[in-house]
Protein backbone atom coordinates (compact mmCIF):
# COMPACT_ATOMS: atom_id res chain seq x y z
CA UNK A 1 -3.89 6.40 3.39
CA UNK A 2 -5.50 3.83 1.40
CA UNK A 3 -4.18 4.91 -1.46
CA UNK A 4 -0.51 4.25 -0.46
CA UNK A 5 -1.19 0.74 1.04
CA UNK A 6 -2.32 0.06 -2.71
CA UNK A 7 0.13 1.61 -4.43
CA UNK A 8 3.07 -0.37 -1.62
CA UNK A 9 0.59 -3.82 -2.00
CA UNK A 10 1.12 -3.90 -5.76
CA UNK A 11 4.87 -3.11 -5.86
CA UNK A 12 5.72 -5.12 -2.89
CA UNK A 13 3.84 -8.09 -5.00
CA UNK A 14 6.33 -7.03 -7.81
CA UNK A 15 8.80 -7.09 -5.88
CA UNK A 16 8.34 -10.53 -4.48
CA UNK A 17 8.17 -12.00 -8.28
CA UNK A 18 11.35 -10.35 -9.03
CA UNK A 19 13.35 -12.09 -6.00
CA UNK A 20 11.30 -15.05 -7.42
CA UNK A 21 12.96 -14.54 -10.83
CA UNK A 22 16.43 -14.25 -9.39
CA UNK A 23 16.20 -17.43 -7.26
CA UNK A 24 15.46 -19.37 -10.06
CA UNK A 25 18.52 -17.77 -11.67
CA UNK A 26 20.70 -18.24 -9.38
CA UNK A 27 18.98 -21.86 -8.49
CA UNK A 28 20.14 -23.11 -12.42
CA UNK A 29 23.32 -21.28 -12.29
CA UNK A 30 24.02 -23.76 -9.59
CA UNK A 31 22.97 -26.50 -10.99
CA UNK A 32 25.03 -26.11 -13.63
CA UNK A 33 23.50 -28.34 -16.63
CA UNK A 34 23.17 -24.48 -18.18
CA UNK A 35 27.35 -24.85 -18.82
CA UNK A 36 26.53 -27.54 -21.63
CA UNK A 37 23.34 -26.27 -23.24
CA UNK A 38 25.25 -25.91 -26.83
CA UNK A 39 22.51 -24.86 -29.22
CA UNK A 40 19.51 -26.18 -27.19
CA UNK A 41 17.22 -23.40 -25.82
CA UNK A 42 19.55 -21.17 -22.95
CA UNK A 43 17.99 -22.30 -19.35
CA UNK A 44 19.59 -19.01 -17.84
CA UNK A 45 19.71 -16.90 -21.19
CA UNK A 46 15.75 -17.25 -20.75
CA UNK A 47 15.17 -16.45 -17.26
CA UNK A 48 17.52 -12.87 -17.58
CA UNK A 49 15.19 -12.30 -20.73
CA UNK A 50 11.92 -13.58 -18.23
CA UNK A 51 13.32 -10.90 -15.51
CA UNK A 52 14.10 -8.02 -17.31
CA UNK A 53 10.98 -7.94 -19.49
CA UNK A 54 9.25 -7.98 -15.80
CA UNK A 55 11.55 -5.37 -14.97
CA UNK A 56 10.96 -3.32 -17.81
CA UNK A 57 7.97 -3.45 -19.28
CA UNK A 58 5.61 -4.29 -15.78
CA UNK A 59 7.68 -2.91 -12.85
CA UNK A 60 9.22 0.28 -13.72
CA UNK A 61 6.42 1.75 -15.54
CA UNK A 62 4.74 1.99 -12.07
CA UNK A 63 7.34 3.47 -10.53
CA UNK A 64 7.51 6.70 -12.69
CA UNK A 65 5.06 8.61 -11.47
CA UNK A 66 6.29 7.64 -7.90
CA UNK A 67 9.56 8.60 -7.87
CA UNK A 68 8.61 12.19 -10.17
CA UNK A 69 6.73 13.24 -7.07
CA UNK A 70 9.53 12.17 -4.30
CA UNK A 71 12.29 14.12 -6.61
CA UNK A 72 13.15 17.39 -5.19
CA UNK A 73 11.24 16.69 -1.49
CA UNK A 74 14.26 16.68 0.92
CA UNK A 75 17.59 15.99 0.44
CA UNK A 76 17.58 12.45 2.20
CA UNK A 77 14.72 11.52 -0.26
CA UNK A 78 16.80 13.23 -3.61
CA UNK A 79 20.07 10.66 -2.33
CA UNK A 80 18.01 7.54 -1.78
CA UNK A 81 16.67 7.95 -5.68
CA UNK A 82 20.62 8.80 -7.09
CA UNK A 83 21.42 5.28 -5.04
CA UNK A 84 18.47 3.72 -6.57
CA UNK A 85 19.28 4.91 -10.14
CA UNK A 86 22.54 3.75 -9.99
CA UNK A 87 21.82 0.54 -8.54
CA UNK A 88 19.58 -0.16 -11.80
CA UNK A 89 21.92 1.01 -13.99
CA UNK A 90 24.49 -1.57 -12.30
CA UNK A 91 22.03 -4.73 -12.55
CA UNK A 92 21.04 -3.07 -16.67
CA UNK A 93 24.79 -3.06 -17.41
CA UNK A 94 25.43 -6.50 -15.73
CA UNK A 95 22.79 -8.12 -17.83
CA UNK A 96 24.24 -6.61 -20.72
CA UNK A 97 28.06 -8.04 -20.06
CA UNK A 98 26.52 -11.48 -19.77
CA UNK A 99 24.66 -12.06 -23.04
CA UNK A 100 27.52 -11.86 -24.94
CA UNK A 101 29.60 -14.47 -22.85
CA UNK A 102 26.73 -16.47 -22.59
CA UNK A 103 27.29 -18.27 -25.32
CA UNK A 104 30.53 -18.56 -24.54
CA UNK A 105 29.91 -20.46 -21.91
CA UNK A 106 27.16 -22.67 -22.78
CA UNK A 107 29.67 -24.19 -25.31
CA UNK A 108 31.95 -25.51 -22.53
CA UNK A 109 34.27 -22.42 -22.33
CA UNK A 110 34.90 -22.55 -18.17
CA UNK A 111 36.43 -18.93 -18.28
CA UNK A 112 33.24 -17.59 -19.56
CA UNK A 113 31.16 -19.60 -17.41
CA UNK A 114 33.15 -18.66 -14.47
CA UNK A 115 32.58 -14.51 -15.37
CA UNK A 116 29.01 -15.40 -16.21
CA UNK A 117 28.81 -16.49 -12.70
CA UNK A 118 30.46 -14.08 -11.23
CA UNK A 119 28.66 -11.42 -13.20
CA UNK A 120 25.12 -12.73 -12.23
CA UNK A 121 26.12 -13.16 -8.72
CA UNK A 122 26.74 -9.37 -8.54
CA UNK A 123 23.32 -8.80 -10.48
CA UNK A 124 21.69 -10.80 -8.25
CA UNK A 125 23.49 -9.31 -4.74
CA UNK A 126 22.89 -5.59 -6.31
CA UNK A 127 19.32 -6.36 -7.24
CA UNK A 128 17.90 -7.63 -4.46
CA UNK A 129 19.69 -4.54 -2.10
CA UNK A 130 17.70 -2.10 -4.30
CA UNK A 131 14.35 -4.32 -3.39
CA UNK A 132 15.42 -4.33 -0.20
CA UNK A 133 15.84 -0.50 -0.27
CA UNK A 134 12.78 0.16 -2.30
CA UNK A 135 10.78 -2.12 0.38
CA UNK A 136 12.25 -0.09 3.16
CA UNK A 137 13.81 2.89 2.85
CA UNK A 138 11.85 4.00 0.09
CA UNK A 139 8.58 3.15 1.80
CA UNK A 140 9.19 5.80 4.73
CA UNK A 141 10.82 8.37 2.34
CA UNK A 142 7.24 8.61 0.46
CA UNK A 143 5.24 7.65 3.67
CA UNK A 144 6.34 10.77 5.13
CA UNK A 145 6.77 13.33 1.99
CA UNK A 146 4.02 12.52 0.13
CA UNK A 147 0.33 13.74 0.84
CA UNK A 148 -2.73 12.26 -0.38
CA UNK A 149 -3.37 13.61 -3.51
CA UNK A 150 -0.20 12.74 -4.88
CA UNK A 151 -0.84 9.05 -4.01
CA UNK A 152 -4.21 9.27 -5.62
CA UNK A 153 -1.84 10.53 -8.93
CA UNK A 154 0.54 7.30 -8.06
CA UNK A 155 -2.64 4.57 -7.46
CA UNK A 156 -3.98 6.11 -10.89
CA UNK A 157 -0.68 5.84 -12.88
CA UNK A 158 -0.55 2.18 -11.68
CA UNK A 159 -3.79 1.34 -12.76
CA UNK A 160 -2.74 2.83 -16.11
CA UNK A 161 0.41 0.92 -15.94
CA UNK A 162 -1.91 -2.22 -15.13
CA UNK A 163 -4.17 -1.31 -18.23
CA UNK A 164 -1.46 -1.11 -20.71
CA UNK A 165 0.13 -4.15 -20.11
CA UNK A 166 -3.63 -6.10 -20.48
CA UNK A 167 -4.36 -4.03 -23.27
């Protein structure tokens, strides 16, 4: 199944720049400079904005087509992609808190830097579980449901996806 190793290279590669993303997150949070940014440019207020533009506009696009075909295959499969969904709209929601309290915090306030942390620490734990799950589980739910064909349809929506974001 050439067509799956394709479609698994590219989002595995995806994948990998997304964990890259949050370790640079989670690398400034700790370094802490971020806490007195004032009005200079937000170290951390950039990377979320680098990651979820990844997220949104290049990753998930691919995964559409994917996870239209899995839906309704077996029970197992139809539990995995509730766990999934929920997962992202944890890390979506968590993202949201912080930009607000950002701010906050980049003025000095240690209250708001302290639930900023806290906040992207969860993103970050939650986030790279649902890679972990996508790499994995995932992998063997469409490895076994999904037949040739439909990763010809999944390879071709990617290249689409790949397409659109050049275009």
């Amino acid at each position: 199944m050439l067509a799956a190793e394709c479609a698994w290279t590219v989002l595995r590669a995806e994948h990998a720049r997304m964990r890259e993303l949050l370790s640079l997150v989670d690398s400034t949070l700790k370094a802490g400079a971020w806490k007195h940014a004032g009005a200079a440019a937000s170290p951390i207020g950039d990377l979320i904005e680098r990651l979820q533009a990844f997220d949104e506009a290049t990753h998930r696009p691919k995964g559409v087509v994917l996870l239209q075909i899995l839906r309704g295959r077996s029970a197992e499969s139809d539990e995995l992609l509730r766990r999934l969904e929920a997962q992202r709209e944890r890390c979506d929601a968590l993202l949201s808190q912080v930009k607000p309290i950002l701010k906050q915090a980049e003025s000095g306030d240690t209250a708001a830097a302290t639930t900023v942390e806290a906040l992207l620490e969860e993103h970050r734990q939650v986030m790279l579980d649902h890679l972990e799950q996508e790499d994995t589980l995932l992998h063997t739910q469409t490895a076994a449901l999904l037949t040739g064909e439909e990763w010809a349809a999944v390879v071709s929506s990617i290249s689409d996806a790949l397409r659109t974001r050049k275009g």
